[in-house]
Every structure is written in C-alpha cells, then in structure tokens.
Protein backbone atom coordinates (compact mmCIF):
# COMPACT_ATOMS: atom_id res chain seq x y z
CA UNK A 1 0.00 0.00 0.00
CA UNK A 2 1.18 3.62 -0.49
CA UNK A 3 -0.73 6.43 1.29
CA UNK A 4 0.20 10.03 -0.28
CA UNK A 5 -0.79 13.10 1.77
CA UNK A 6 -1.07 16.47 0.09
CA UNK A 7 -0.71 19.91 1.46
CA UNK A 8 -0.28 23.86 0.53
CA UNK A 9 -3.33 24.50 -0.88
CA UNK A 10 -5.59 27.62 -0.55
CA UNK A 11 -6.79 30.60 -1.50
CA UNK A 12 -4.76 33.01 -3.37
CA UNK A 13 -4.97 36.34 -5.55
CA UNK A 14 -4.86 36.20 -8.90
CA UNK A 15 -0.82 36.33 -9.67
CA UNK A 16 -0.16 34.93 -6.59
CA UNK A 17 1.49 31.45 -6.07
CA UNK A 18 1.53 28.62 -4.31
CA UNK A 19 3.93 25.48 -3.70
CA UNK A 20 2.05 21.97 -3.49
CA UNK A 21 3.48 18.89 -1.43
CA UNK A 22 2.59 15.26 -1.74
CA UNK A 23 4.17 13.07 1.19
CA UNK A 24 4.29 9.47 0.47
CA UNK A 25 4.77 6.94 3.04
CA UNK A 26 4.47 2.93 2.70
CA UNK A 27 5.60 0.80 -0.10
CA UNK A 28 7.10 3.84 -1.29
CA UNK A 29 9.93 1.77 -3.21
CA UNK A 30 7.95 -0.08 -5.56
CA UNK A 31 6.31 3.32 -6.89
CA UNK A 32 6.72 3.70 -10.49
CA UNK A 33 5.11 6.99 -10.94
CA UNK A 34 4.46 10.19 -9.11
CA UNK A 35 2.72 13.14 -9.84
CA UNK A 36 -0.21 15.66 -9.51
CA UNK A 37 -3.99 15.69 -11.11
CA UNK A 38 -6.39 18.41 -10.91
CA UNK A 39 -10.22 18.50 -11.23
CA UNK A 40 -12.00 21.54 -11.19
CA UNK A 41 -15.75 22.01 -10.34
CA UNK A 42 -18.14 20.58 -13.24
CA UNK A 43 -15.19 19.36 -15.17
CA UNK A 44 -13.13 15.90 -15.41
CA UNK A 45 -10.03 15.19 -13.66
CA UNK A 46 -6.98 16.30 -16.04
CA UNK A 47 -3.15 15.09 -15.56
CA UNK A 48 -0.75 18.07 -14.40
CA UNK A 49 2.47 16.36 -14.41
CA UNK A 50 4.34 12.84 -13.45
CA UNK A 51 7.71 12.00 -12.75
CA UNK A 52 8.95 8.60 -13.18
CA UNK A 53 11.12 6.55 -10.74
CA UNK A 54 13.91 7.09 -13.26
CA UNK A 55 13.64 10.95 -13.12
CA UNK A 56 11.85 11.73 -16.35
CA UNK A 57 9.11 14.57 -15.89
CA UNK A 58 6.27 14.92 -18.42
CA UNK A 59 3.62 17.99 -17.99
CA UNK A 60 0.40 18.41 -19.51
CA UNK A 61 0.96 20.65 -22.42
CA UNK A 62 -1.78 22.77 -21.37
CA UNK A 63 0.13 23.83 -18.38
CA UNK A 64 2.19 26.07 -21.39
CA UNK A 65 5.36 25.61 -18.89
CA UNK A 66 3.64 27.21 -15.93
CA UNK A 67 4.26 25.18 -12.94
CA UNK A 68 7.32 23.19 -12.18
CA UNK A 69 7.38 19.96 -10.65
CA UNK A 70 10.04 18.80 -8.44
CA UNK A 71 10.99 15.64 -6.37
CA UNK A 72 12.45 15.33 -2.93
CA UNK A 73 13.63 11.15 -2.74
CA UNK A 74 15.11 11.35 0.45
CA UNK A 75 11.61 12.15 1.88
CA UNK A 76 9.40 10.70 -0.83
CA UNK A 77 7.61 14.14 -1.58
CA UNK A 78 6.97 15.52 -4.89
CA UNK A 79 6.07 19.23 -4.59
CA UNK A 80 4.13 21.20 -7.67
CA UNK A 81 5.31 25.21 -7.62
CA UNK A 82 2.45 27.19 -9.14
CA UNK A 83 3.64 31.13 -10.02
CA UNK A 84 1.24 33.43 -11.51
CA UNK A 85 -2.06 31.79 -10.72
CA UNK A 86 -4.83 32.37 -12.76
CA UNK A 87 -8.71 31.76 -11.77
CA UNK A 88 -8.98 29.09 -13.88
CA UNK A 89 -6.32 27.28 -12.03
CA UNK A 90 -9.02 27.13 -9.31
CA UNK A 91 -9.09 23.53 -8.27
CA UNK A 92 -8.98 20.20 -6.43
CA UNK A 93 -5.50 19.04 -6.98
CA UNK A 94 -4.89 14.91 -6.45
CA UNK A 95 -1.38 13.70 -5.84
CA UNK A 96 -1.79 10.44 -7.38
CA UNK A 97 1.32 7.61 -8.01
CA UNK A 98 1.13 3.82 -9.08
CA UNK A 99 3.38 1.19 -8.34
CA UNK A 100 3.61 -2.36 -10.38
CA UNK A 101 0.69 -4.67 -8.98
CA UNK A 102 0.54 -8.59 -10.59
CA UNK A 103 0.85 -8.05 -14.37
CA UNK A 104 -0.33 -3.87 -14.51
CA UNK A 105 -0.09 -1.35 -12.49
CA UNK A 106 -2.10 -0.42 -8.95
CA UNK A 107 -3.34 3.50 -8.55
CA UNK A 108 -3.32 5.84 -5.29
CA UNK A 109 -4.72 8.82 -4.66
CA UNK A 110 -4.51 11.76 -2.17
CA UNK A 111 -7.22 13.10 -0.68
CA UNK A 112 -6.92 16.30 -2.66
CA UNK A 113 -6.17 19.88 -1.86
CA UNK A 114 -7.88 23.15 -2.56
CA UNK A 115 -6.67 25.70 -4.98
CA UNK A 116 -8.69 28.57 -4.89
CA UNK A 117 -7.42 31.97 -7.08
CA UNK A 118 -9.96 34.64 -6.84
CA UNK A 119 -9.71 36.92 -9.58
C-alpha cells in the first residue's frame, strides 16, 4: 500500500502562487510513478504532471510551462510550484502515483487539496 498526503493548498490572488506537497509513506519503493492531477468544479479530472522513478518529468501541455514539478527522494515528496495563478487554475489538486501490482499497475490517490485563485 502507499498512502500520499497532500498539502499547501488555498486561497490566493490572482498572480499569486503557491507550492504543493505530496508526502508518500508505505511501499514507497515499488512506486513507479508520481505526480499531480487536478479536477476543477463541473469538469473531469486532467493530468498536471508525473515524474517517473527514473527521473523523467512529463507535464500536460496545457500547463504552457507554468508550474514546475520537483521531487524530494530522500523524503518521498513531490512538490508542484504554481507562479502566476490564474482563476482558472481554481481547483482540487490529487497527488496520485502507481506502483507495479501482478501483471499492470495499482493507482493511489490523495485526498486532494484546494486551490482557490480569486480573480
């Protein structure tokens, strides 16, 4: 089992930024994957950005090169920097990471954290 724990969230100004955390703690060696999700109200969940155990980071293009992603191995957090916040940026973001289960792969999810940007 993995259990991931996110924090940083809130409310912000538009402009502003904010600096997500996702803590993982458990079978944290056999993750194979580790990154952030966001869903905002009335609309699907869409990928933000993954790294890999091997170090390779992918973003959603429609981030445009916004946020950075960054990972921390010694404490198994991954931490999503958000500059210049916009109101659409408003909400729930999921740290989410798999890990190799039987012959695919086994998902875990945070329980979310607000983003809020007022405008």
């Amino acid at each position: 089992q993995v259990q991931l724990v996110e924090s940083g969230g809130g409310l912000v100004q538009a402009g502003g930024s904010l600096r997500l955390s996702c803590a993982a703690s458990g079978a944290t060696h056999s993750i194979n994957t580790m990154g952030w999700y966001r869903q905002a109200p009335g609309k699907a969940r869409e990928f933000v950005a993954r790294i890999s155990s091997g170090g390779t980071t992918d973003y959603a293009d429609s981030m445009n090169g916004r946020f950075t992603f960054s990972r921390d191995s010694a404490k198994n957090t991954v931490y999503l920097q958000m500059p210049s916040l916009k109101p659409e940026d408003t909400a729930v973001y999921y740290c989410h990471a798999d890990r190799k289960y039987g012959m695919g792969f086994r998902d875990y999810w945070g329980q979310g954290t607000q983003v809020t940007v007022s405008s």
